[in-house]
N, C-alpha and C. Protein backbone atom coordinates (compact mmCIF):
# COMPACT_ATOMS: atom_id res chain seq x y z
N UNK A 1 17.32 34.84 69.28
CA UNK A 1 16.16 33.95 69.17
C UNK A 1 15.11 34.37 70.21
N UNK A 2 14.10 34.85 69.70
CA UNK A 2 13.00 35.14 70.69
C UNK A 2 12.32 33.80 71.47
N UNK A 3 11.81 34.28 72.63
CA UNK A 3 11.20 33.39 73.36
C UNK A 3 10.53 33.10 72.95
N UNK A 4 8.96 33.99 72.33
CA UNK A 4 7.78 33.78 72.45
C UNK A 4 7.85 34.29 71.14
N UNK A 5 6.89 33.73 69.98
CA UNK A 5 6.52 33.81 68.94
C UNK A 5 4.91 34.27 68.81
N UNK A 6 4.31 34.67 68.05
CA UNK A 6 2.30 34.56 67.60
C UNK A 6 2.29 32.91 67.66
N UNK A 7 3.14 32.56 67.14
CA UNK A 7 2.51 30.87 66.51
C UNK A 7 3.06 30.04 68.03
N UNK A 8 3.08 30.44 68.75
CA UNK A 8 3.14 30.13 70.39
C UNK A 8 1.52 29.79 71.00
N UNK A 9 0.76 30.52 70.28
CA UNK A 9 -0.33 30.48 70.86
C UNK A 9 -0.93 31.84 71.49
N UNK A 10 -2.14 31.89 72.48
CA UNK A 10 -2.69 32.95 72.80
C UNK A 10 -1.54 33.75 73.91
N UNK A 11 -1.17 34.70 74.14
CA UNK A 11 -0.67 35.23 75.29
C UNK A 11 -1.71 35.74 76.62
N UNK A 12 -1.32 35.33 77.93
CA UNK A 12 -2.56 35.40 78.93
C UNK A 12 -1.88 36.52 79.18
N UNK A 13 -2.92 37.69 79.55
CA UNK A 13 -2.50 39.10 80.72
C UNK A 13 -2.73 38.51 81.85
N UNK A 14 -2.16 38.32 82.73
CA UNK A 14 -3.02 37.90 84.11
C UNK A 14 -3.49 38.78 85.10
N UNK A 15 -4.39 39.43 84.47
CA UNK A 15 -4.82 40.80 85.31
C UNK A 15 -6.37 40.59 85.27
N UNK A 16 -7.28 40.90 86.13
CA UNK A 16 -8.67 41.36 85.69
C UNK A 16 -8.79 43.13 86.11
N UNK A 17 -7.95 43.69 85.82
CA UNK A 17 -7.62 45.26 86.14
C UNK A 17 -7.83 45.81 84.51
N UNK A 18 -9.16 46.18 83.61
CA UNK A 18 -9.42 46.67 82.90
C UNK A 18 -8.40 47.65 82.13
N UNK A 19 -7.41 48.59 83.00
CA UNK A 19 -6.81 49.52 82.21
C UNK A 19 -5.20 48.72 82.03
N UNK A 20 -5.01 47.62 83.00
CA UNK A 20 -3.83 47.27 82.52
C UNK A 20 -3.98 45.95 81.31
N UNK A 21 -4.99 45.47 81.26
CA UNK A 21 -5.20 44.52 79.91
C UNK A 21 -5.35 45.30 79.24
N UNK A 22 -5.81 47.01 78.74
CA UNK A 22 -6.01 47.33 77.97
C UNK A 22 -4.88 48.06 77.32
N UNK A 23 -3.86 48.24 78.83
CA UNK A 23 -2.35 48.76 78.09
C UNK A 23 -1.80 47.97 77.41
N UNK A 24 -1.90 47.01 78.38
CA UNK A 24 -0.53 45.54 77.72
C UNK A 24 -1.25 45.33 76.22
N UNK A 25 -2.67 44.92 75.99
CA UNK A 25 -2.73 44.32 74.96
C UNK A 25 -2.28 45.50 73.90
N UNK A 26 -2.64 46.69 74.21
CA UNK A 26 -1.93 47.65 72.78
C UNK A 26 -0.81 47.76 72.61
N UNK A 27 0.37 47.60 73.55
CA UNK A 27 1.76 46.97 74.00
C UNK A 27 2.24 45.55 72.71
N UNK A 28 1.54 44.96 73.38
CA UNK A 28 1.89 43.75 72.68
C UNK A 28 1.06 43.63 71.31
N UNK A 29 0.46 44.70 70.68
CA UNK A 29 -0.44 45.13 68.84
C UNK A 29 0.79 44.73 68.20
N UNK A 30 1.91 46.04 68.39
CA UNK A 30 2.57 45.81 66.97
C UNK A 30 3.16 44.27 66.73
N UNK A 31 3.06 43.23 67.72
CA UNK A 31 3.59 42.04 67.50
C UNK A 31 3.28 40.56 67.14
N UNK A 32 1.49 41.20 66.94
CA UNK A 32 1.03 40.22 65.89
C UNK A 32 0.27 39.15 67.46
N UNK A 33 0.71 39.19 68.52
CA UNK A 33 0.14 38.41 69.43
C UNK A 33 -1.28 38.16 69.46
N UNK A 34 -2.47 37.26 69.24
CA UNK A 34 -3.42 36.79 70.02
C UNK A 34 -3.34 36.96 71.53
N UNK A 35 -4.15 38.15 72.64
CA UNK A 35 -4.06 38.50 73.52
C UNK A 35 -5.37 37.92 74.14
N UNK A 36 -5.35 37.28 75.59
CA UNK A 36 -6.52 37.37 76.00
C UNK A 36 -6.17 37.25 77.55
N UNK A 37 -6.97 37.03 78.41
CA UNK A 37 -6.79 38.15 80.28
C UNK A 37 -7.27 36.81 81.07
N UNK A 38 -6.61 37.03 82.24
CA UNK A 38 -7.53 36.08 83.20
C UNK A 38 -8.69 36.74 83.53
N UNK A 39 -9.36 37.86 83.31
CA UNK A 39 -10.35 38.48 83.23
C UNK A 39 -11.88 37.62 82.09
N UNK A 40 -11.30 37.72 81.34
CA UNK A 40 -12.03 36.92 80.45
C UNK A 40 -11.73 35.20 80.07
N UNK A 41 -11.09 34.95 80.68
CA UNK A 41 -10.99 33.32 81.13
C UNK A 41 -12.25 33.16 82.39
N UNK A 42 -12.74 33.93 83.05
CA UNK A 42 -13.21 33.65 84.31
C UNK A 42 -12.63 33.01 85.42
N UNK A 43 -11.21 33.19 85.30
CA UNK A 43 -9.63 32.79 86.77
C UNK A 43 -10.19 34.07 87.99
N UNK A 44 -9.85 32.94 88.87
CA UNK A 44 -10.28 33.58 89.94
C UNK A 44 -8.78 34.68 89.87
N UNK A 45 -9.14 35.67 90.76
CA UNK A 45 -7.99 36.40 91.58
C UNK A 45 -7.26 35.72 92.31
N UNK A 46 -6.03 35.64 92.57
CA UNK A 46 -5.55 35.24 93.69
C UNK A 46 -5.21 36.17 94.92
N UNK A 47 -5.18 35.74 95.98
CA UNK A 47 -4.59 36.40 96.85
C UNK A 47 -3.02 37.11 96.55
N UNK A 48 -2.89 38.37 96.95
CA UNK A 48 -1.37 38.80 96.48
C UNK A 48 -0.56 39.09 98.25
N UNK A 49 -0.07 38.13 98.24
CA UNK A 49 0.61 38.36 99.98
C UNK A 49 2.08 38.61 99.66
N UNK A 50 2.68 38.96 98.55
CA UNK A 50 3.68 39.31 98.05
C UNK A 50 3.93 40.53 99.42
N UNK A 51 5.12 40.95 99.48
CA UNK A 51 5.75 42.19 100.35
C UNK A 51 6.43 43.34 99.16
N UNK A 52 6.59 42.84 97.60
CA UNK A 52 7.42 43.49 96.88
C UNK A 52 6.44 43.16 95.45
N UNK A 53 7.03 44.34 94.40
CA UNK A 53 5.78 43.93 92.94
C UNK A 53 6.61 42.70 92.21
N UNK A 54 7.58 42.65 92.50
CA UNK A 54 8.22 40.58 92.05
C UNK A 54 7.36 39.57 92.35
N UNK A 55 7.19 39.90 94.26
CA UNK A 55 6.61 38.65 94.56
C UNK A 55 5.08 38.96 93.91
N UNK A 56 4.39 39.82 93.85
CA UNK A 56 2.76 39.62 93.57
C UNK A 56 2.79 39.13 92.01
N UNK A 57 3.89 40.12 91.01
CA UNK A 57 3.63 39.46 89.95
C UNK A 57 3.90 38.10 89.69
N UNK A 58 4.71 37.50 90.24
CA UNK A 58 5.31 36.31 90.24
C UNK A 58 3.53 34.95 90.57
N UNK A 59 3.14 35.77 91.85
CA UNK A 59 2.59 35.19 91.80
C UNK A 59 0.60 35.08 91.39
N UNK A 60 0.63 36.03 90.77
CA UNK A 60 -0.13 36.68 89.47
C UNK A 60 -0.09 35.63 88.28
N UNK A 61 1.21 35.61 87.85
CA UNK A 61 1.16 34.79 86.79
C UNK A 61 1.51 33.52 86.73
N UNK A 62 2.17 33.34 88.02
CA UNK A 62 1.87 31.64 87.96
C UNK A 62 0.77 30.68 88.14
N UNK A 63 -0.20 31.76 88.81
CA UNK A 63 -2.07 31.20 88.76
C UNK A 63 -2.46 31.27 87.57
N UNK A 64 -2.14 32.25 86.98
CA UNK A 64 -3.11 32.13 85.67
C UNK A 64 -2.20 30.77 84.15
N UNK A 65 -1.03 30.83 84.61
CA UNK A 65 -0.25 29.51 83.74
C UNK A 65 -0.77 28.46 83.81
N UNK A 66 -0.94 28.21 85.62
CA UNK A 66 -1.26 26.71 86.09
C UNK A 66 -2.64 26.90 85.43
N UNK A 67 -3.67 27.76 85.89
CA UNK A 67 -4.78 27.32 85.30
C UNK A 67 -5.18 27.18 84.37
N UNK A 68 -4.25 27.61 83.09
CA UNK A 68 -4.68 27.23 81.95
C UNK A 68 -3.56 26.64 81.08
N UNK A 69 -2.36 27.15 81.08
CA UNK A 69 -1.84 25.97 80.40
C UNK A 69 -1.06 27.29 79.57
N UNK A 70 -1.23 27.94 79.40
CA UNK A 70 -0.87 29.19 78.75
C UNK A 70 0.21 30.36 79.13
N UNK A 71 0.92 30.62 78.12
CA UNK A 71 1.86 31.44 78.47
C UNK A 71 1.07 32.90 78.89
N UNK A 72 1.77 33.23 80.59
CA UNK A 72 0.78 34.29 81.24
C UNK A 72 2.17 35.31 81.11
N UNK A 73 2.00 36.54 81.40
CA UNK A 73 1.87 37.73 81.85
C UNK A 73 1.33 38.30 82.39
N UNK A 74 2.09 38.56 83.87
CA UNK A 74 1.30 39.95 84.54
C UNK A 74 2.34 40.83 84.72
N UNK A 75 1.36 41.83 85.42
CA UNK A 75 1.97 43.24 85.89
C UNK A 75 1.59 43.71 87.53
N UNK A 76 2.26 43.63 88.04
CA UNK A 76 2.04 44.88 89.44
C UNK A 76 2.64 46.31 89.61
N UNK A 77 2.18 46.85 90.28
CA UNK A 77 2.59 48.41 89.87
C UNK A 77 2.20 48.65 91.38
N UNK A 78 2.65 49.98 91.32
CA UNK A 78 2.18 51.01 92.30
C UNK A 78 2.58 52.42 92.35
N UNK A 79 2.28 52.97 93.55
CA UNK A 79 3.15 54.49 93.27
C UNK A 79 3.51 54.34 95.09
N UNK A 80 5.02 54.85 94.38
CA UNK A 80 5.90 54.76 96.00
C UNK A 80 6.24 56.38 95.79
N UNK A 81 5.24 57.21 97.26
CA UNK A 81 5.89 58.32 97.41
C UNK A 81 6.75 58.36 98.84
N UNK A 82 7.98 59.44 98.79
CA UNK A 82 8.86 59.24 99.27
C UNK A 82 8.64 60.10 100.70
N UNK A 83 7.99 61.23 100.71
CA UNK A 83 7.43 62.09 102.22
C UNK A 83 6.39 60.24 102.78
N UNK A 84 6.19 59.56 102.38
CA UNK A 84 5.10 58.77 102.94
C UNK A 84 5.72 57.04 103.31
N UNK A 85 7.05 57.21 102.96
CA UNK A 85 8.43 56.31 103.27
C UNK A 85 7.45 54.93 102.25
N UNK A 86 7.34 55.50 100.95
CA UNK A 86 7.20 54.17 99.76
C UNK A 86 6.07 53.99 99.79
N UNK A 87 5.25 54.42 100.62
CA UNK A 87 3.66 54.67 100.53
C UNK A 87 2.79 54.77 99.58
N UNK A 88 1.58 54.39 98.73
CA UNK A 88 1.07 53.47 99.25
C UNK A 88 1.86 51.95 98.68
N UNK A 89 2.68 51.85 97.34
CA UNK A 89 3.56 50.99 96.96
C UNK A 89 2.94 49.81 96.67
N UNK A 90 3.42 48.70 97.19
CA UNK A 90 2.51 47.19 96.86
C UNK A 90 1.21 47.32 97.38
N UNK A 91 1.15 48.02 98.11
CA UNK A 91 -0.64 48.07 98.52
C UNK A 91 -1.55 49.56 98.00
N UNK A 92 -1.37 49.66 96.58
CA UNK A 92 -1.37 51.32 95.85
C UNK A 92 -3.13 50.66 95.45
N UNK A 93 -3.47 49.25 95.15
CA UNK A 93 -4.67 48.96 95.11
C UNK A 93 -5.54 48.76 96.34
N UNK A 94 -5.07 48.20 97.56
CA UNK A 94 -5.77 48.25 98.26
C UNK A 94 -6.13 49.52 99.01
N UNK A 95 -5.51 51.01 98.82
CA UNK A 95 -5.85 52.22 99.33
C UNK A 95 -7.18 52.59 98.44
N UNK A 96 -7.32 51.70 97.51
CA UNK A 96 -8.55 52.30 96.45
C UNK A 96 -10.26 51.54 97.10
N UNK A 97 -9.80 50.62 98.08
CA UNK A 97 -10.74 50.06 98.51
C UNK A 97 -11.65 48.43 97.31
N UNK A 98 -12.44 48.47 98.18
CA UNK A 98 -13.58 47.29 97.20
C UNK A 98 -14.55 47.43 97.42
N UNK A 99 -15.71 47.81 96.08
CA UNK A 99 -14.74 48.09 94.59
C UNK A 99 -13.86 49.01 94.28
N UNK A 100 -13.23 48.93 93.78
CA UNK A 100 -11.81 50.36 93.77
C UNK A 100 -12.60 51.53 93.19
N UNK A 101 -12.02 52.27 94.32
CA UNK A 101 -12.54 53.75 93.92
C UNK A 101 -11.26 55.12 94.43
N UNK A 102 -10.63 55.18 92.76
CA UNK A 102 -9.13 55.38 93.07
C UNK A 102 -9.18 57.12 93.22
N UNK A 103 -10.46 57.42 93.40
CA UNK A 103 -11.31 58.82 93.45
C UNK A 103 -10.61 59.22 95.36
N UNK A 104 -11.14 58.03 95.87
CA UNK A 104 -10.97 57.99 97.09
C UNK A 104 -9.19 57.76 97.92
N UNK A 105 -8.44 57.01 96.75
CA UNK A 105 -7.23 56.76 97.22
C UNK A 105 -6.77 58.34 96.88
N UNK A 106 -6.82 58.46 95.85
CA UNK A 106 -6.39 59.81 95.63
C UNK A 106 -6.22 60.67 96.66
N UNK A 107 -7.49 60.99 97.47
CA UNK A 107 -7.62 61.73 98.43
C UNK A 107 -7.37 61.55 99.52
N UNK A 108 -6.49 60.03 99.87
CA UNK A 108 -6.04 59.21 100.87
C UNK A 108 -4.73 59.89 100.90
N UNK A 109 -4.12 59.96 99.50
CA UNK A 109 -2.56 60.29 99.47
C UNK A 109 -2.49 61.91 99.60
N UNK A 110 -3.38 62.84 99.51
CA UNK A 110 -3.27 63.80 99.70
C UNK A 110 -3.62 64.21 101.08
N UNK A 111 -4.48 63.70 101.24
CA UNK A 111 -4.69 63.72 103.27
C UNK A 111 -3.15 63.34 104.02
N UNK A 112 -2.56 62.27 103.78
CA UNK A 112 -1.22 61.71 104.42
C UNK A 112 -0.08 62.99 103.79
N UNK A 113 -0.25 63.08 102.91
CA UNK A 113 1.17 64.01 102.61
C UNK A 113 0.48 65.55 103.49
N UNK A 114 -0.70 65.99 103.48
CA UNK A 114 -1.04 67.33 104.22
C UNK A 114 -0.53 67.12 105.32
N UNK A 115 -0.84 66.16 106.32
CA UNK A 115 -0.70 65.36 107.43
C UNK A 115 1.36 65.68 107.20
N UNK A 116 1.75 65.14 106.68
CA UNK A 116 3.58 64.71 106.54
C UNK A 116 3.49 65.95 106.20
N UNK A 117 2.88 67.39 106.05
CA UNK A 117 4.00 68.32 105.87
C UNK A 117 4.18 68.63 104.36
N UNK A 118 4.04 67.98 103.68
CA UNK A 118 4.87 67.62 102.39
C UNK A 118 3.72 68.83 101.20
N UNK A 119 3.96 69.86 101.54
CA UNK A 119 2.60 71.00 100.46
C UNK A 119 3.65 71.50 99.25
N UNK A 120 5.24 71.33 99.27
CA UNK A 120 5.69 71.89 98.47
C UNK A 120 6.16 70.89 97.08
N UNK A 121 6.83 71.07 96.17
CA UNK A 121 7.01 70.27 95.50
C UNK A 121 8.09 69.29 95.15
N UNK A 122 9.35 69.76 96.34
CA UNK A 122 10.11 68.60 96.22
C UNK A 122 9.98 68.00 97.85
N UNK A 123 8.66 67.74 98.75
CA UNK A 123 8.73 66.86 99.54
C UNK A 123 7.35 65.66 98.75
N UNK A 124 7.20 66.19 97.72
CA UNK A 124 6.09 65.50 97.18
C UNK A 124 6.60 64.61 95.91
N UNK A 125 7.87 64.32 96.04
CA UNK A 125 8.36 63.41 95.15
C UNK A 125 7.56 61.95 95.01
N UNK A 126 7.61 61.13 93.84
CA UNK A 126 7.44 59.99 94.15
C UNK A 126 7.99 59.10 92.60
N UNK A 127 7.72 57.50 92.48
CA UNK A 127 8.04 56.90 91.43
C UNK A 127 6.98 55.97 91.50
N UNK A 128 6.40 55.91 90.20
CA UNK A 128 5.45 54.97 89.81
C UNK A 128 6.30 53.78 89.56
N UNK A 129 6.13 52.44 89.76
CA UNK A 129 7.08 51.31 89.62
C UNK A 129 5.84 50.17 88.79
N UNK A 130 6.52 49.41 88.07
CA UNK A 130 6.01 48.07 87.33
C UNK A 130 6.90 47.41 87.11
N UNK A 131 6.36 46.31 87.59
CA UNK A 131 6.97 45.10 87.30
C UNK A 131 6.42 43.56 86.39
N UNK A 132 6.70 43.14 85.84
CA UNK A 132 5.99 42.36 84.61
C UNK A 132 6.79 40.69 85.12
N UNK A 133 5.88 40.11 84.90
CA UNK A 133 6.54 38.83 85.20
C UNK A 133 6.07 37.77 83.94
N UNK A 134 7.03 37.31 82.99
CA UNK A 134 6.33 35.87 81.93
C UNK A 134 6.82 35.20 82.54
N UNK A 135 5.33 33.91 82.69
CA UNK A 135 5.60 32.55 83.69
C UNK A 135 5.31 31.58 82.10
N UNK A 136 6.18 30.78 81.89
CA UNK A 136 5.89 29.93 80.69
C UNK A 136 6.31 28.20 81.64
N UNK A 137 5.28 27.56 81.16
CA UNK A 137 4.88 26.24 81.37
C UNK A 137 6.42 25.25 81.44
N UNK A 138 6.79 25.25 82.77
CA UNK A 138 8.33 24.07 82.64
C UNK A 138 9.92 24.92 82.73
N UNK A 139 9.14 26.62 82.85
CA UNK A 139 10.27 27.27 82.76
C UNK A 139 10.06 28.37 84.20
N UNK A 140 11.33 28.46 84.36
CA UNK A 140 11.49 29.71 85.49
C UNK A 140 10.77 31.35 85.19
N UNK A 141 9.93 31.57 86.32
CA UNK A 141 9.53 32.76 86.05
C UNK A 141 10.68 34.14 85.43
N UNK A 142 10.28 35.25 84.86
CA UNK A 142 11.34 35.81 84.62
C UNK A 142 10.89 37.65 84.41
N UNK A 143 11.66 38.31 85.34
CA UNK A 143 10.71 40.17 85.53
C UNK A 143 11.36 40.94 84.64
N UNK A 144 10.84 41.89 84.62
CA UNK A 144 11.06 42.91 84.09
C UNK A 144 10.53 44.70 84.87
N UNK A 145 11.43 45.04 85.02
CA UNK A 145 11.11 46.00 86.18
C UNK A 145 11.07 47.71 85.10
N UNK A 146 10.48 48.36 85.35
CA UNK A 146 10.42 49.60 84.90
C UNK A 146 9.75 50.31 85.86
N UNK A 147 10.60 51.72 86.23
CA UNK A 147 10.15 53.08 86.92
C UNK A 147 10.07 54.58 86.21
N UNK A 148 9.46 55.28 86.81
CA UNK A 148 9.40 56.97 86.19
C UNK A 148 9.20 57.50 87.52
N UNK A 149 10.18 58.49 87.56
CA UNK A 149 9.88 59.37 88.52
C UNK A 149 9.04 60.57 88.63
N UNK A 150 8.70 61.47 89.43
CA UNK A 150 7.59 62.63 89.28
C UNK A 150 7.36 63.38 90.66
N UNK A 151 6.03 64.13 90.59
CA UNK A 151 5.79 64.83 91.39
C UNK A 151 4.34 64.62 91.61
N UNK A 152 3.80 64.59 93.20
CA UNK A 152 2.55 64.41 92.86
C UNK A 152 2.01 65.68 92.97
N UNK A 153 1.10 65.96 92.45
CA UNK A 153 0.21 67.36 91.96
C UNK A 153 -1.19 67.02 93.32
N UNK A 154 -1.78 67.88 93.14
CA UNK A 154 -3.42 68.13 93.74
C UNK A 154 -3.97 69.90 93.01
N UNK A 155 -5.33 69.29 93.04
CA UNK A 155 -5.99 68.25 92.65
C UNK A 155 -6.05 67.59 91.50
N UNK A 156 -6.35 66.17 91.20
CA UNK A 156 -5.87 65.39 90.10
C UNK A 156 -6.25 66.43 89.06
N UNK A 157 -5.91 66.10 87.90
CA UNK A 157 -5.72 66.69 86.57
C UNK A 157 -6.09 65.84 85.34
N UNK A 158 -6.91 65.62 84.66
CA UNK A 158 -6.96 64.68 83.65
C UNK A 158 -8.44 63.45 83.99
N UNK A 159 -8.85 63.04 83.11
CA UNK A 159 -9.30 62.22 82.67
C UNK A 159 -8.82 60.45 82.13
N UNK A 160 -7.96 60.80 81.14
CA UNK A 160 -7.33 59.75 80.59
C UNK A 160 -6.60 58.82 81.69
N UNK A 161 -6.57 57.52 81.42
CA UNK A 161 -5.21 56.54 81.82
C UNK A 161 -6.27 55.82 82.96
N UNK A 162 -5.69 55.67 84.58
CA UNK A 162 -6.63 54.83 85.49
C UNK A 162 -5.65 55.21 86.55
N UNK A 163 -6.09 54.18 87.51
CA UNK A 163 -5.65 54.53 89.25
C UNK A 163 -5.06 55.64 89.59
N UNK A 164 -4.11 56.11 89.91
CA UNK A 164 -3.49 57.14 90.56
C UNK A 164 -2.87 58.37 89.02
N UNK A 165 -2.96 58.05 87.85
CA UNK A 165 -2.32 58.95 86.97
C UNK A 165 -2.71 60.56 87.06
N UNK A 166 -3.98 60.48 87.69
CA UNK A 166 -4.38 62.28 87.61
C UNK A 166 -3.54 62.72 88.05
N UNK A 167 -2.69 62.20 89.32
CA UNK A 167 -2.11 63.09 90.34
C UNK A 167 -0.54 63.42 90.45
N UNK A 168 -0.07 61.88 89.40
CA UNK A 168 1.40 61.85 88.90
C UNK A 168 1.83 62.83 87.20
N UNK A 169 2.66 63.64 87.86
CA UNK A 169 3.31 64.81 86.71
C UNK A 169 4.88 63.89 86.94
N UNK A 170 4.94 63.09 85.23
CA UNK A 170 6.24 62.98 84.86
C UNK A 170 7.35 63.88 85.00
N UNK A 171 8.52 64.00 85.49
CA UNK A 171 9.91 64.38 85.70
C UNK A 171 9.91 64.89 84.43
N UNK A 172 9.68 66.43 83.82
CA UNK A 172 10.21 66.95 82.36
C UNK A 172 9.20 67.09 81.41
N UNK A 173 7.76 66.34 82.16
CA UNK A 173 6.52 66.76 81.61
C UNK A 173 5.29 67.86 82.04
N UNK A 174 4.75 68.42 81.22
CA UNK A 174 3.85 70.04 81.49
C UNK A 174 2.25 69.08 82.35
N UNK A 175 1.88 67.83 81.88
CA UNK A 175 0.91 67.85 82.03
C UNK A 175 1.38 65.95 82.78
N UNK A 176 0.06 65.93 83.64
CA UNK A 176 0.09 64.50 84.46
C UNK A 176 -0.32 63.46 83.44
N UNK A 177 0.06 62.15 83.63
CA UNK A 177 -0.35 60.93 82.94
C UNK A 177 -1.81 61.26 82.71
N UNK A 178 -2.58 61.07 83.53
CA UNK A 178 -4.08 61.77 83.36
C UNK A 178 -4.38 62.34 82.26
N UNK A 179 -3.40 63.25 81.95
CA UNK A 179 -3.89 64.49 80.47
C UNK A 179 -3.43 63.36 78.83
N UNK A 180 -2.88 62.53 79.62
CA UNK A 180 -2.01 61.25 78.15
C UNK A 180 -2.93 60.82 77.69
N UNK A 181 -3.16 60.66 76.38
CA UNK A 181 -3.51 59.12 76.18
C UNK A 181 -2.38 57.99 76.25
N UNK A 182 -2.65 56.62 76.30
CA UNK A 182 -2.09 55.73 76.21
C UNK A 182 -0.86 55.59 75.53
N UNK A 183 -1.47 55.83 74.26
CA UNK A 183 -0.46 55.75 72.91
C UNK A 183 0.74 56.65 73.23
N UNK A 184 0.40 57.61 73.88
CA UNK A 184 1.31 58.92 74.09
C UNK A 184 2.20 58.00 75.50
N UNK A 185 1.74 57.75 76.22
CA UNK A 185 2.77 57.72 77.13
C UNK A 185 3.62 56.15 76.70
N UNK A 186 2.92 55.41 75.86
CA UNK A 186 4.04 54.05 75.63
C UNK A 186 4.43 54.62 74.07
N UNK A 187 4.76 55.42 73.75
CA UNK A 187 5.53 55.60 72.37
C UNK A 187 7.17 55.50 72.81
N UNK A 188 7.76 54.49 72.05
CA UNK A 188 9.08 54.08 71.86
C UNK A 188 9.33 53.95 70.91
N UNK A 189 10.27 53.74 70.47
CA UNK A 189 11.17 53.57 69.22
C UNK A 189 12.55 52.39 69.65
N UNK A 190 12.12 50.71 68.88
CA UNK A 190 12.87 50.15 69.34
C UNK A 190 14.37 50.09 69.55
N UNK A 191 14.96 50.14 70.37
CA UNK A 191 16.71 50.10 70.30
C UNK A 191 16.82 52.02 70.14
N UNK A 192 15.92 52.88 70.78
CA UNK A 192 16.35 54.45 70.57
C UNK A 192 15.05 54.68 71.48
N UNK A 193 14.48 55.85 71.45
CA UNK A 193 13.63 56.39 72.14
C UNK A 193 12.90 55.49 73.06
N UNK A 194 13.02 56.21 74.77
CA UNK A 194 12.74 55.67 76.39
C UNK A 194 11.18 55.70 75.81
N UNK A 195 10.53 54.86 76.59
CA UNK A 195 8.93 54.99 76.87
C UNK A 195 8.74 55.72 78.02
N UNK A 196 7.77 56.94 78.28
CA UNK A 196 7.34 57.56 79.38
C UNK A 196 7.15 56.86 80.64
N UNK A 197 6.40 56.06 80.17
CA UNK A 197 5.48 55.31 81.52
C UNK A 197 6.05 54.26 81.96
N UNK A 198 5.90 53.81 83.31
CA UNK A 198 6.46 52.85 84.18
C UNK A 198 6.00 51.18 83.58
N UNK A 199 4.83 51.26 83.37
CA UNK A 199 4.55 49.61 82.63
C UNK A 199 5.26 49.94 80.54
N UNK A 200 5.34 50.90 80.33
CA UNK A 200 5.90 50.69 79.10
C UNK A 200 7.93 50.47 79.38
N UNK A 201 7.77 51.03 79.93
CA UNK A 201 9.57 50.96 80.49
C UNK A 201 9.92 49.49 80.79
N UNK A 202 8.78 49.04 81.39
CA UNK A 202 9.11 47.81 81.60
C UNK A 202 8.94 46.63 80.46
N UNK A 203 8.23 46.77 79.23
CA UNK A 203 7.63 45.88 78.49
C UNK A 203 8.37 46.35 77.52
N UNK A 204 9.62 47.71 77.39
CA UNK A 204 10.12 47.53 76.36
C UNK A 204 11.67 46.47 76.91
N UNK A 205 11.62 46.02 78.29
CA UNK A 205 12.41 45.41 78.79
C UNK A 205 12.36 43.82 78.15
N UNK A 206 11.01 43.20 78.28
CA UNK A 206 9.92 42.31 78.25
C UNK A 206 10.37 41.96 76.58
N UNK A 207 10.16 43.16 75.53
CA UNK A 207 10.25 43.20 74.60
C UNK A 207 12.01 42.65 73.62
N UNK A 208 12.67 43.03 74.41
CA UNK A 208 13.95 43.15 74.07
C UNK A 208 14.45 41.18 74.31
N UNK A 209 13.95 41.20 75.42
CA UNK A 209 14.30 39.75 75.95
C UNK A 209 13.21 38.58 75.68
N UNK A 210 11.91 38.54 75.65
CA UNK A 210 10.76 37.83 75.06
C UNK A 210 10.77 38.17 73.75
N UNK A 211 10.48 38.92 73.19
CA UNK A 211 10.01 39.07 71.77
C UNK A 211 11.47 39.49 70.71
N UNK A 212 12.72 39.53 71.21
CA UNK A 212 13.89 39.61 70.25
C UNK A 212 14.22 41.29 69.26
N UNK A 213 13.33 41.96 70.26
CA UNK A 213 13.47 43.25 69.66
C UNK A 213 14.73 44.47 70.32
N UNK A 214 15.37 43.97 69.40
CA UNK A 214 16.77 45.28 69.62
C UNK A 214 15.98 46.89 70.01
């Protein structure tokens, strides 16, 4: 028995982060959902004083529930590289500055790893992480965690995707998230074929347990 149905009502993203409402909502296409964002509600941001991507999503989507009444979803992410001990990680947005300019983080993480030593390619390991949290009205929050591991590259590579993807080369892939489109890196096949990417890994988690898909 699935949690969440279409005839549930609208589903909230609780993000105002443009490329992750624009993942999730093509995420959540094949399932018939009415999608709409705390972005386009006009919900403020909240503060994220979380230490881990549980606590921020957790508390991501319990602002955007309370304020509207609506079953939310969010996502936190980051990229934890390992020469930089999990670096930049829960704070992978605030290295981008305000307004984010992930042009500049980019070149944050490549300054620190020159700095650490790290020019070859296995001190330049790292894992992109997401974590997804549905907060539903009267009920206990509940995550969903998905990772991909990789290598970070310089200089970024690609166009496609957002924040840090130019610079992350998937574990077994020729080209960085950057060179993906979307579609390409969340292609699954339910109950058989892994999703590439760290927020699809996680939403086919999301999927299995919210939406009743083997």
């Amino acid at each position: 028995m699935p949690l969440l149905t279409p005839e549930d009502g609208p589903l909230l993203v609780a993000s105002h982060n443009k490329g992750k409402i624009w993942e999730i909502r093509e995420l959540m296409e094949p399932f018939g959902f009415e999608v709409t964002s705390a972005a386009e509600k006009g919900l403020d941001e909240p503060e994220e004083t979380g230490t881990t991507f549980e606590e921020n999503a957790e508390i991501k989507a319990l602002a955007a529930m309370k304020a509207t009444g609506l079953v939310s979803l969010s996502d936190d992410s980051g990229l934890a590289i390992e020469a930089l001990d999990g670096a930049p990680g829960v704070y992978s947005a605030d290295w981008a500055g305000e307004p984010r300019d992930f042009a500049m983080a980019m070149r944050n993480v490549e300054e620190k790893l020159q700095a650490a030593g790290a020019t070859t390619p296995d001190r330049r390991r790292a894992t992109f992480v997401a974590v997804l949290c549905l907060a539903r009205p009267g009920e206990e929050p509940i995550f969903f965690r998905g990772e991909v591991d990789g290598t970070i590259v310089w200089p970024p590579v690609g166009d496609k995707g957002f924040g840090y993807d130019p610079i992350f080369l998937p574990d077994g892939e020729s080209r960085t998230f950057g060179e993906m489109m979307s579609a390409e890196k969340h292609a699954w096949e339910p109950g058989q074929k892994t999703a590439l990417s760290h927020r699809a890994r996680a939403f086919q988690k999301f999927a299995k347990v919210a939406l009743g898909v083997e």
